[in-house]
Protein backbone atom coordinates (compact mmCIF):
# COMPACT_ATOMS: atom_id res chain seq x y z
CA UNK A 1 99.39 139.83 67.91
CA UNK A 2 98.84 136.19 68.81
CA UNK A 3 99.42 135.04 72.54
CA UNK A 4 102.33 133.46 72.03
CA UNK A 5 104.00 136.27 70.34
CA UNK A 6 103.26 138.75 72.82
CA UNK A 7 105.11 136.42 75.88
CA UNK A 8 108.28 135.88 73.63
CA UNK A 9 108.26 139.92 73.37
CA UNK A 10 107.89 139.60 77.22
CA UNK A 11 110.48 137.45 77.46
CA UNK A 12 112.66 139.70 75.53
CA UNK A 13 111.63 142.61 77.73
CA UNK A 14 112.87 141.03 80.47
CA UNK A 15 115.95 140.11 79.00
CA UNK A 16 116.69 143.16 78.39
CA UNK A 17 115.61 144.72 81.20
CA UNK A 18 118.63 142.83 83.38
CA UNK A 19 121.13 143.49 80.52
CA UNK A 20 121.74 140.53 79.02
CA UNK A 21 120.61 141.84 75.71
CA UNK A 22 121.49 144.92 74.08
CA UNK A 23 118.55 147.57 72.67
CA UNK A 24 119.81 146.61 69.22
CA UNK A 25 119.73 143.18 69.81
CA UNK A 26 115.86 143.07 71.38
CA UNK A 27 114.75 145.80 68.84
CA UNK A 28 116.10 142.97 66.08
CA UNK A 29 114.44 140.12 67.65
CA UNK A 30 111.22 141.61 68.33
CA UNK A 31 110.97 142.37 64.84
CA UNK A 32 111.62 138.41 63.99
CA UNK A 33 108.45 137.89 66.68
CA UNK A 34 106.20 140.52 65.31
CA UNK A 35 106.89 139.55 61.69
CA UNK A 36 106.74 135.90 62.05
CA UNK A 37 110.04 135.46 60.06
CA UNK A 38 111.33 133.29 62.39
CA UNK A 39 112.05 132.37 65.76
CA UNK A 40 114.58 134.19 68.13
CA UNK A 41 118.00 132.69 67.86
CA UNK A 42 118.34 130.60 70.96
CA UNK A 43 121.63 132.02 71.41
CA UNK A 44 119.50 135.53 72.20
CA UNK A 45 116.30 133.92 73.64
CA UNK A 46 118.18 131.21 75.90
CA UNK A 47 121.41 133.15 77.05
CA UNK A 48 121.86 132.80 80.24
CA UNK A 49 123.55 135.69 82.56
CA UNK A 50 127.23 135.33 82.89
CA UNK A 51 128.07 133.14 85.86
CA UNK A 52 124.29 133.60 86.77
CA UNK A 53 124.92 136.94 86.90
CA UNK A 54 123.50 140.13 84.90
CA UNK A 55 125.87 141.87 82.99
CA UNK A 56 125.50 144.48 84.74
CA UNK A 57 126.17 143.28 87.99
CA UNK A 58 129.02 141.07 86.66
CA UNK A 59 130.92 144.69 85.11
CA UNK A 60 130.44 146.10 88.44
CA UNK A 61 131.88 143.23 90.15
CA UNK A 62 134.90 142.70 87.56
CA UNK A 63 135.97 146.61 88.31
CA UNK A 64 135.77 146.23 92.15
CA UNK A 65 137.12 142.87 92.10
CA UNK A 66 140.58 145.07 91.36
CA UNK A 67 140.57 146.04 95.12
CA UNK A 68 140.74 142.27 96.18
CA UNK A 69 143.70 141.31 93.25
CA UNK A 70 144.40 143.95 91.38
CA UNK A 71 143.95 142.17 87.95
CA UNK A 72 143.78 138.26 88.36
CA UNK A 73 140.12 138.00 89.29
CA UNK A 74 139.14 140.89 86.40
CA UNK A 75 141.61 138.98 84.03
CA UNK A 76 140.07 135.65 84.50
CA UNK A 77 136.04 137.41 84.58
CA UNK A 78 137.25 139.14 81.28
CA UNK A 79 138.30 135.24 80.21
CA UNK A 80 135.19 133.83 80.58
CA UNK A 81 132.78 136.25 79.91
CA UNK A 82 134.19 138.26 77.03
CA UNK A 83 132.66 135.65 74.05
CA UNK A 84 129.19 135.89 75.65
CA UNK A 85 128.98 139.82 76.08
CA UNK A 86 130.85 142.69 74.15
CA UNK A 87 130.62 145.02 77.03
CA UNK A 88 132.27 142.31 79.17
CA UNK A 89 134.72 142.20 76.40
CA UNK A 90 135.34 145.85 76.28
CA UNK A 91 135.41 147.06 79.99
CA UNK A 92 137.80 143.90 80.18
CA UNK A 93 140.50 145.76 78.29
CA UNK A 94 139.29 148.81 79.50
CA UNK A 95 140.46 147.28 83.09
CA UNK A 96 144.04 145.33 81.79
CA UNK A 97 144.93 148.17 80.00
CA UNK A 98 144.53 150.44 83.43
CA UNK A 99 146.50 147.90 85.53
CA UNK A 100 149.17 147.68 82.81
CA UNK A 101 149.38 151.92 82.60
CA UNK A 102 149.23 152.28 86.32
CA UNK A 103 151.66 149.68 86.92
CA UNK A 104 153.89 151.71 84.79
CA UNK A 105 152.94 154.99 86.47
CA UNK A 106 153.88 153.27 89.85
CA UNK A 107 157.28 152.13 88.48
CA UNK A 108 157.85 155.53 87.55
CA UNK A 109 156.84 156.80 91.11
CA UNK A 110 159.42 154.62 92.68
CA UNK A 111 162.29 155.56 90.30
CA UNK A 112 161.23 159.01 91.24
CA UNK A 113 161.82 158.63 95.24
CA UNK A 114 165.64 159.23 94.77
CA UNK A 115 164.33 162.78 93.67
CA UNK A 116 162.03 163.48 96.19
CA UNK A 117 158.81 163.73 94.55
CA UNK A 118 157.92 159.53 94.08
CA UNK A 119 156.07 159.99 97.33
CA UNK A 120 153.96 162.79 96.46
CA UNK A 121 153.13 161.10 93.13
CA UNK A 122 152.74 157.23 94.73
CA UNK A 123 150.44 159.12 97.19
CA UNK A 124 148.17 160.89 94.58
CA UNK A 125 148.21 157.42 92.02
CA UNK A 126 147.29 155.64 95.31
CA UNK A 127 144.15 157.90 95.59
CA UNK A 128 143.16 158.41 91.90
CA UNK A 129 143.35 154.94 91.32
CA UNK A 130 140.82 153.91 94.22
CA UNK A 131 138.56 157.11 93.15
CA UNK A 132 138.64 155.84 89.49
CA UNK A 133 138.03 152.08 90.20
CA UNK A 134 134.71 153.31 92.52
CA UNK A 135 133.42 155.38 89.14
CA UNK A 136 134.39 152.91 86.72
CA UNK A 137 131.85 150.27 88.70
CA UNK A 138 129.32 152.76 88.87
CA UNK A 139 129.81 153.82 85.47
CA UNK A 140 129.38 149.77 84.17
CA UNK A 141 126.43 149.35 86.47
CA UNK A 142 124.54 152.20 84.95
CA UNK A 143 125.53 150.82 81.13
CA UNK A 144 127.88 153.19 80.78
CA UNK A 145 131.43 152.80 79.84
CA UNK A 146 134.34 154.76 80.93
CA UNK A 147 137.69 154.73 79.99
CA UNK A 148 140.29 155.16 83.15
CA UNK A 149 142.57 158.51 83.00
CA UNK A 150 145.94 157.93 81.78
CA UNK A 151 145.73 154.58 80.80
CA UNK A 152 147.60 153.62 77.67
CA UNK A 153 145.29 151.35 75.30
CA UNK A 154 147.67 148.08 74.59
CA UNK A 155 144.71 146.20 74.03
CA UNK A 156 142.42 147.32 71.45
């Protein structure tokens, strides 16, 4: 292996490493390096973090983000970033979906104050929905995903 090859499979590494590329995407372009079949796309061996940010960092960020505006700043994060990054693309759903379901949930807690029980069940949502927010981030910062409880998928 030629200088040159080995610090483009560094580079990769790296690149990997902080998230911006997928295993299946470095396994593929360290095979281009190793066989000499042709350069990595610059796409893969130029592509920048989103917003400067790792991917990681940036899902972690988009989940928490919720507690600030609930889903303006994940909706517009989800905007920019979901072209560059699949994950980005699908914890973005993964997030509008939630806000959509639990906005629905909440609606139905309020109907159900005339009844007696909406506070119980505004109290619990109020809880589970901080609680699942906090694992969500963790989940995306550890590359994993996690779909919320009792969210309805409208986006696919």
């Amino acid at each position: 292996m030629t200088y040159d090859q080995y610090e483009k499979i560094k580079k990769l590494e790296e690149l990997k490493a902080n998230g911006t590329l997928t295993e299946e995407e470095f396994q593929a372009e360290k095979e281009k390096v190793i066989n000499g079949t042709g350069q990595t796309t610059a796409a893969t061996s130029q592509r920048q973090p989103l917003l400067g940010i790792d991917e990681k960092s940036y899902l972690l960020l988009m989940h928490l983000s919720q507690f600030i505006s609930a889903f303006i700043i994940p909706l517009i994060m989800w905007l920019i970033g979901k072209e560059d990054s699949k994950n980005v693309d699908e914890h973005g759903k993964n997030i509008i979906n939630f806000t959509i379901s639990y906005f629905i949930w909440g609606v139905i807690g309020v109907i159900t104050v005339v009844i007696g029980i909406g506070i119980v069940i505004l109290s619990v949502m109020g809880i589970a929905v901080t609680v699942f927010i906090i694992v969500a981030a963790v989940k995306a910062y550890n590359g994993e995903y996690w779909k919320y409880p009792l969210t309805i998928s409208f986006l696919k």
